[in-house]
N, C-alpha and C. Protein backbone atom coordinates (compact mmCIF):
# COMPACT_ATOMS: atom_id res chain seq x y z
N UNK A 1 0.84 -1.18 0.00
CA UNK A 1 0.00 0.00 0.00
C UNK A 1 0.89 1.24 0.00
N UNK A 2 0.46 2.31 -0.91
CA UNK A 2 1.24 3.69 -0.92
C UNK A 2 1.05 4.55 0.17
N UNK A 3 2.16 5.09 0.49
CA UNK A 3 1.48 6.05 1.49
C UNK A 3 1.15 7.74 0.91
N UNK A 4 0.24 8.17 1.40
CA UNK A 4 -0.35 9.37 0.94
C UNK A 4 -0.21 10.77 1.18
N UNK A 5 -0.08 11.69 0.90
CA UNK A 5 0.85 12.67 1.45
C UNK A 5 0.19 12.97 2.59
N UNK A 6 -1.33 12.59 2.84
CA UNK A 6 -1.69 13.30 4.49
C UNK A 6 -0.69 11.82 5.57
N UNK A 7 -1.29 10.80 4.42
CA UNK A 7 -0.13 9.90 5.60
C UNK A 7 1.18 10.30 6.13
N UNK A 8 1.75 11.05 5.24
CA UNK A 8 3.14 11.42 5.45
C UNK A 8 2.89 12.31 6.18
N UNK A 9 2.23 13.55 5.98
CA UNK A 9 2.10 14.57 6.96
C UNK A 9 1.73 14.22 8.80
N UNK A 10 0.40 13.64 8.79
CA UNK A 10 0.04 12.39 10.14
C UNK A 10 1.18 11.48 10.93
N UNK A 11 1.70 11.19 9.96
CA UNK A 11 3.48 10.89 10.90
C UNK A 11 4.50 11.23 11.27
N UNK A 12 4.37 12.74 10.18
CA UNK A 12 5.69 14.19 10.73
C UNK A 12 4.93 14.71 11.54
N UNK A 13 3.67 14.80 11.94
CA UNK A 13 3.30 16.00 12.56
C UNK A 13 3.00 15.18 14.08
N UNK A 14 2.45 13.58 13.86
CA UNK A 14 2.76 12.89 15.12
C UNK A 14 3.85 12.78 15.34
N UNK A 15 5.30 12.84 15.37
CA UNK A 15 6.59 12.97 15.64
C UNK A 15 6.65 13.87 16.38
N UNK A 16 6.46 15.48 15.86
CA UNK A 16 6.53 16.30 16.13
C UNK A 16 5.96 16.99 17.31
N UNK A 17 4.73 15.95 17.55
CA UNK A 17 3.55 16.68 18.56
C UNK A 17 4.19 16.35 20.12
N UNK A 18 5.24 15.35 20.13
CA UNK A 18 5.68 14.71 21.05
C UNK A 18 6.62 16.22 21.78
N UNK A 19 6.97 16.75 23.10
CA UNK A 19 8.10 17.68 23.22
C UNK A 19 9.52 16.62 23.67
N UNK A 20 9.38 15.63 23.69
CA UNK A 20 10.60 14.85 23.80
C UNK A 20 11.41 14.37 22.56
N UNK A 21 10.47 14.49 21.35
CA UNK A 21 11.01 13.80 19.99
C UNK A 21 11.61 15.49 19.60
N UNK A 22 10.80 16.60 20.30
CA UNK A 22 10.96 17.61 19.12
C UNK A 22 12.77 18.25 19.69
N UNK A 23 12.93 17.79 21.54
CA UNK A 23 14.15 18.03 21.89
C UNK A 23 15.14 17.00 21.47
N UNK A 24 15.12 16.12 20.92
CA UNK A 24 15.90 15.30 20.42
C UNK A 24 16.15 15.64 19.50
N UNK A 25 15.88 15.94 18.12
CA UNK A 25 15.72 16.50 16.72
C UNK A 25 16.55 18.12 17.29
N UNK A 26 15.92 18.79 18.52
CA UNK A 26 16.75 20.06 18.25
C UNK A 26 18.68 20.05 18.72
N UNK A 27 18.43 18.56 19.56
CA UNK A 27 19.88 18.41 20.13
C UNK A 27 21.38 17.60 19.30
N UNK A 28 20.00 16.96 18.32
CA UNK A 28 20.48 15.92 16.93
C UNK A 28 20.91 17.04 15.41
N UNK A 29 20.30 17.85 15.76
CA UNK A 29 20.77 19.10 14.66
C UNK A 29 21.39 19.64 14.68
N UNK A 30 22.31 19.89 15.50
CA UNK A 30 24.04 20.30 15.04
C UNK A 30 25.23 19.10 14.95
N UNK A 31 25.10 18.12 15.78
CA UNK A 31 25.69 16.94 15.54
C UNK A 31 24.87 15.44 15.78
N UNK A 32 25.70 14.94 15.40
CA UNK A 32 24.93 13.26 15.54
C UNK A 32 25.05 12.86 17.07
N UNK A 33 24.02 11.88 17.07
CA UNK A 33 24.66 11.52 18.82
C UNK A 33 24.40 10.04 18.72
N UNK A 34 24.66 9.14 19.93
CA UNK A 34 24.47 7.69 19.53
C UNK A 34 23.33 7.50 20.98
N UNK A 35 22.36 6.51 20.91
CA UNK A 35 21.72 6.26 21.83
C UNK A 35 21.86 6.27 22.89
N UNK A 36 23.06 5.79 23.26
CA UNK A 36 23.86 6.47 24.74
C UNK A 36 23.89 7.30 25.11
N UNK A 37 23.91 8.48 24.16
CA UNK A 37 24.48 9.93 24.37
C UNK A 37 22.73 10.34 24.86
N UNK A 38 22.24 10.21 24.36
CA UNK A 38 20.76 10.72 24.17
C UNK A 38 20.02 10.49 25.43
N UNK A 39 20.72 8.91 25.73
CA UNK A 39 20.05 7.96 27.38
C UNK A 39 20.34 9.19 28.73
N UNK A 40 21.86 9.52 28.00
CA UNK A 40 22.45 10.41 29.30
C UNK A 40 21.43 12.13 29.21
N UNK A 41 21.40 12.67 27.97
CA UNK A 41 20.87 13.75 28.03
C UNK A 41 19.83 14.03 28.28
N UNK A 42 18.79 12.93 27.98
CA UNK A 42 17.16 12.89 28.46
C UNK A 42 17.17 11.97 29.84
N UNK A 43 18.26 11.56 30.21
CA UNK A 43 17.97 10.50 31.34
C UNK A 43 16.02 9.81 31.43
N UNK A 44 16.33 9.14 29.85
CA UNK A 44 15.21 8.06 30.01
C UNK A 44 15.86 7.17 29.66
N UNK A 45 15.22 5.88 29.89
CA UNK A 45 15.56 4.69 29.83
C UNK A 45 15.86 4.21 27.76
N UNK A 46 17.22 3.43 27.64
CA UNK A 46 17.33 3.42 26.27
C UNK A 46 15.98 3.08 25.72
N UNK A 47 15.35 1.92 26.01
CA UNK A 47 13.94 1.50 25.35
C UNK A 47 12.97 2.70 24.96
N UNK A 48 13.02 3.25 25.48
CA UNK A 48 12.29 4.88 25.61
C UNK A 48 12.64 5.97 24.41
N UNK A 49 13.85 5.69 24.71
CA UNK A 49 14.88 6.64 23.77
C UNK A 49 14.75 5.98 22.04
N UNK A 50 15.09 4.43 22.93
CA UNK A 50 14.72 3.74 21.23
C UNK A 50 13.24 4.12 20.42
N UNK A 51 12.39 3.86 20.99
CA UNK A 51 10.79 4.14 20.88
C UNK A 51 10.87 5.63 20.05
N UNK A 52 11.55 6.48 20.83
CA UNK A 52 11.34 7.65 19.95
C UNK A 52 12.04 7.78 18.91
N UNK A 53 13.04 7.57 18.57
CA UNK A 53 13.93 7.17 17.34
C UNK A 53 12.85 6.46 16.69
N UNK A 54 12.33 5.29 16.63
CA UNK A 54 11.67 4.69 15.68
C UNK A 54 10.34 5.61 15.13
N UNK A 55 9.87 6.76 16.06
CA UNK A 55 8.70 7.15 15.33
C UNK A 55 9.26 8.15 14.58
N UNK A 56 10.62 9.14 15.29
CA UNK A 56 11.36 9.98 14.06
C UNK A 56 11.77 9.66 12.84
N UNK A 57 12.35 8.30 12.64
CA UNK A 57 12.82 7.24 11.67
C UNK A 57 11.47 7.30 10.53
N UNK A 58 10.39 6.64 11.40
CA UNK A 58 9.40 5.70 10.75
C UNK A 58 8.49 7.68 9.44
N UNK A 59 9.44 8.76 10.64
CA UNK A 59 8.34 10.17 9.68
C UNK A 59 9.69 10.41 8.54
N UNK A 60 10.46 10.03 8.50
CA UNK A 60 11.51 10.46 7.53
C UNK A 60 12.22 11.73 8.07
N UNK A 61 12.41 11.57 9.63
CA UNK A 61 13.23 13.23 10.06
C UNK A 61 14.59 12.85 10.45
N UNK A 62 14.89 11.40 10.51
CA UNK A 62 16.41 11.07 11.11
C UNK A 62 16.76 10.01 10.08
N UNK A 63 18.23 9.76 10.70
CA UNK A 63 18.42 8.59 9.65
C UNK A 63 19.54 8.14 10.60
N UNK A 64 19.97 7.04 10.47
CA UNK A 64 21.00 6.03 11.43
C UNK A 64 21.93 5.94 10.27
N UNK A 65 23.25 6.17 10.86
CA UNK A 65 24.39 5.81 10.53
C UNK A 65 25.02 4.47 11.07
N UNK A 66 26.03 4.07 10.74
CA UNK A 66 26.57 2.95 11.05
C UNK A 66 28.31 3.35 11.52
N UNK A 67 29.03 3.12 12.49
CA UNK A 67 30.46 3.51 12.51
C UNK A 67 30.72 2.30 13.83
N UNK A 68 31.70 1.82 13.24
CA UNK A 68 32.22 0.68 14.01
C UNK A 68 30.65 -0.03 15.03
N UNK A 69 30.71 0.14 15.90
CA UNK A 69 30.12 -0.72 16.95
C UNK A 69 28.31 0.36 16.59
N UNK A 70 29.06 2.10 16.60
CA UNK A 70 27.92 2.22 17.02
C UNK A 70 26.99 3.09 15.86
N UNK A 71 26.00 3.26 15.87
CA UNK A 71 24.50 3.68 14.65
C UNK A 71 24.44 5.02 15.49
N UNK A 72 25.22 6.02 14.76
CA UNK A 72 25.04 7.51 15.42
C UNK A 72 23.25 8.09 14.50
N UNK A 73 22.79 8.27 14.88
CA UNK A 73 21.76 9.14 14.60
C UNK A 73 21.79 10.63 14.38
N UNK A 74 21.21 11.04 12.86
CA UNK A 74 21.45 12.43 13.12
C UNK A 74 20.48 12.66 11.90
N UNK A 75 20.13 14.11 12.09
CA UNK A 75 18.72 14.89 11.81
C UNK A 75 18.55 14.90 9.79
N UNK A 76 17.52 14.40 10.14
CA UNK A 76 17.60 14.31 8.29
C UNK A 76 16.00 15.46 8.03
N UNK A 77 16.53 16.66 7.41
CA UNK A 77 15.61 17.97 7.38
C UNK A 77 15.11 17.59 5.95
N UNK A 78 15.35 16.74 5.32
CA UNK A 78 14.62 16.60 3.97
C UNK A 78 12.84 16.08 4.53
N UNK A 79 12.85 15.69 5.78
CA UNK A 79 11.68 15.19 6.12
C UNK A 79 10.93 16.36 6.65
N UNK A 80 11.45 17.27 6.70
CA UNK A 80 10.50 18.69 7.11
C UNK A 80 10.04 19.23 5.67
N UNK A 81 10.40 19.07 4.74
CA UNK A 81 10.03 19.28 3.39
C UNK A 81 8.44 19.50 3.36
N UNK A 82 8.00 18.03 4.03
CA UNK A 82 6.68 17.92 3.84
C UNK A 82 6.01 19.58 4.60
N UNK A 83 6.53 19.97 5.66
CA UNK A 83 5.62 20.73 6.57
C UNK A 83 5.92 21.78 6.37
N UNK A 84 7.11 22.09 5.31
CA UNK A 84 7.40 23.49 4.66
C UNK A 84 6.24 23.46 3.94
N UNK A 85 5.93 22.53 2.91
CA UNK A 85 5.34 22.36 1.91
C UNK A 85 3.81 22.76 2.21
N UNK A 86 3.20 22.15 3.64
CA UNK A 86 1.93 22.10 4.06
C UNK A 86 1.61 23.49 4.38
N UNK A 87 2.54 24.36 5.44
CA UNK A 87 2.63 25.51 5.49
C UNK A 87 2.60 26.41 4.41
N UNK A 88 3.26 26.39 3.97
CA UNK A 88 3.70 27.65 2.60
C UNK A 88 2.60 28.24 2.14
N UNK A 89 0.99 26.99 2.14
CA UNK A 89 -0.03 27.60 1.44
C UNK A 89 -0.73 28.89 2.60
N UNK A 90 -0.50 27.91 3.98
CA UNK A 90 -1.01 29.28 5.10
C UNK A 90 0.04 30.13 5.15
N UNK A 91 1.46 30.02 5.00
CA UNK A 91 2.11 31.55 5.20
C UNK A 91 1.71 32.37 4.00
N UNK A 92 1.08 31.81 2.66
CA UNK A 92 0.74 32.76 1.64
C UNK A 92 -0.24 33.20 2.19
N UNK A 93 -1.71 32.85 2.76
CA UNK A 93 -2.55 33.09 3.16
C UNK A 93 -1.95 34.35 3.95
N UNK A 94 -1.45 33.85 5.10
CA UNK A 94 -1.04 35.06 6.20
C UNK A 94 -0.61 36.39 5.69
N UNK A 95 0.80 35.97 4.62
CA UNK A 95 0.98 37.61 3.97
C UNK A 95 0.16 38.28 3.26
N UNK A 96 -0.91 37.77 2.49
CA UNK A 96 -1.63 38.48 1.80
C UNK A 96 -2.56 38.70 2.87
N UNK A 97 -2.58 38.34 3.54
CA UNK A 97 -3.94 39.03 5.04
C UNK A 97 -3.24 40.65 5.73
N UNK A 98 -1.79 40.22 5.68
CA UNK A 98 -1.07 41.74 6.32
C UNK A 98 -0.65 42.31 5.19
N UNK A 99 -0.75 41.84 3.88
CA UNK A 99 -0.87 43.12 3.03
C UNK A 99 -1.95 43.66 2.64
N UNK A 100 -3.25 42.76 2.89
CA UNK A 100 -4.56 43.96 3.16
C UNK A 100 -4.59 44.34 4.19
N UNK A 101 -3.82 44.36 5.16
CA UNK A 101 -4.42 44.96 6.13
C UNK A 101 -3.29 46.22 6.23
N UNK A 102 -2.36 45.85 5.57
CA UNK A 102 -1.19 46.94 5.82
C UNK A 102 -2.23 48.30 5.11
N UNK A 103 -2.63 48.05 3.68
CA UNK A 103 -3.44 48.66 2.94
C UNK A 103 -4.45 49.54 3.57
N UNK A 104 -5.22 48.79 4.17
CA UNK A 104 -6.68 49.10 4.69
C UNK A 104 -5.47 50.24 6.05
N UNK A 105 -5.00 50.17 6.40
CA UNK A 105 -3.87 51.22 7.44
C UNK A 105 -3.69 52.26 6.95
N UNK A 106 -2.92 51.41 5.48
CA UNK A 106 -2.37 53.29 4.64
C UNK A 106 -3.59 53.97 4.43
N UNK A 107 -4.80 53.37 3.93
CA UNK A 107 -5.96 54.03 3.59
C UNK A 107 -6.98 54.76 4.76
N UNK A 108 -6.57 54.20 5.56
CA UNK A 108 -7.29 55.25 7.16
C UNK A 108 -6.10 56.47 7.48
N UNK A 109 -4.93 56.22 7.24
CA UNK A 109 -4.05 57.04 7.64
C UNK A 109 -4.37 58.46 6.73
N UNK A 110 -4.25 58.01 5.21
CA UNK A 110 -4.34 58.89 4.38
C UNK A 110 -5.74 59.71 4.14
N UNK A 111 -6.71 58.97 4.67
CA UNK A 111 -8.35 59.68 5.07
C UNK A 111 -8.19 60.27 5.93
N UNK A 112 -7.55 59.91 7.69
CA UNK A 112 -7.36 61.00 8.35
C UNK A 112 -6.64 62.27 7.92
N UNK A 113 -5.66 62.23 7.56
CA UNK A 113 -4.68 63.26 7.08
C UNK A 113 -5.51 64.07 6.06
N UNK A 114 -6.29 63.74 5.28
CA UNK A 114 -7.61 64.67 4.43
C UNK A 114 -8.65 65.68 5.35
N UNK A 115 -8.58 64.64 6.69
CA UNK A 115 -9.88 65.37 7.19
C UNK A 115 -8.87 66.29 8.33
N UNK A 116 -8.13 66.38 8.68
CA UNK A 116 -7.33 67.70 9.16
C UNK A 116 -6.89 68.70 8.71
């Protein structure tokens, strides 16, 4: 079965909804870290730690490396693609809302300035 782009979205945005997946991803984005590292920084239990790796994995936001013994993990932003993508149509929305409204501003400003 294919997956569908709301599917894809439903699994970045469940990733995301988590604040423990979203501090992992912000601590995994300047360097890689290995499950150990992660056990010590969140002091949760590896199983825990693993669990969340697999739902970051399973949205396309990380990716596992391999180096000798150990699978460093580190932030794969091609998987935010999707939520640029989902967004973009509401940040168009948004700017064209504050450029009528910037408008509808200049046009009260410039009516007052008539009636003085």
């Amino acid at each position: 079965m294919m997956a569908t782009a709301d599917d894809t979205l439903d699994r970045l945005f469940g990733a995301l909804a988590d604040p423990t997946r979203r501090a992992i991803l912000a601590r995994i984005a300047g360097r890689e870290a290995t499950v150990n590292q992660l056990v010590d920084a969140f002091d949760l239990a590896q199983p825990t730690i693993s669990k969340h790796l697999k739902v970051l994995e399973a949205a396309g936001l990380i990716s596992r490396g391999r180096d000798a013994q150990f699978r460093p993990v580190r932030l794969d932003a091609r998987g935010l693609a999707g939520v640029d993508a989902w967004l973009g149509d509401y940040r168009r929305f948004w700017e064209e809302s504050f450029e009528r409204l910037g408008d509808y501003v200049k046009h009260l400003k410039d009516k007052d300035a008539k009636d003085d």
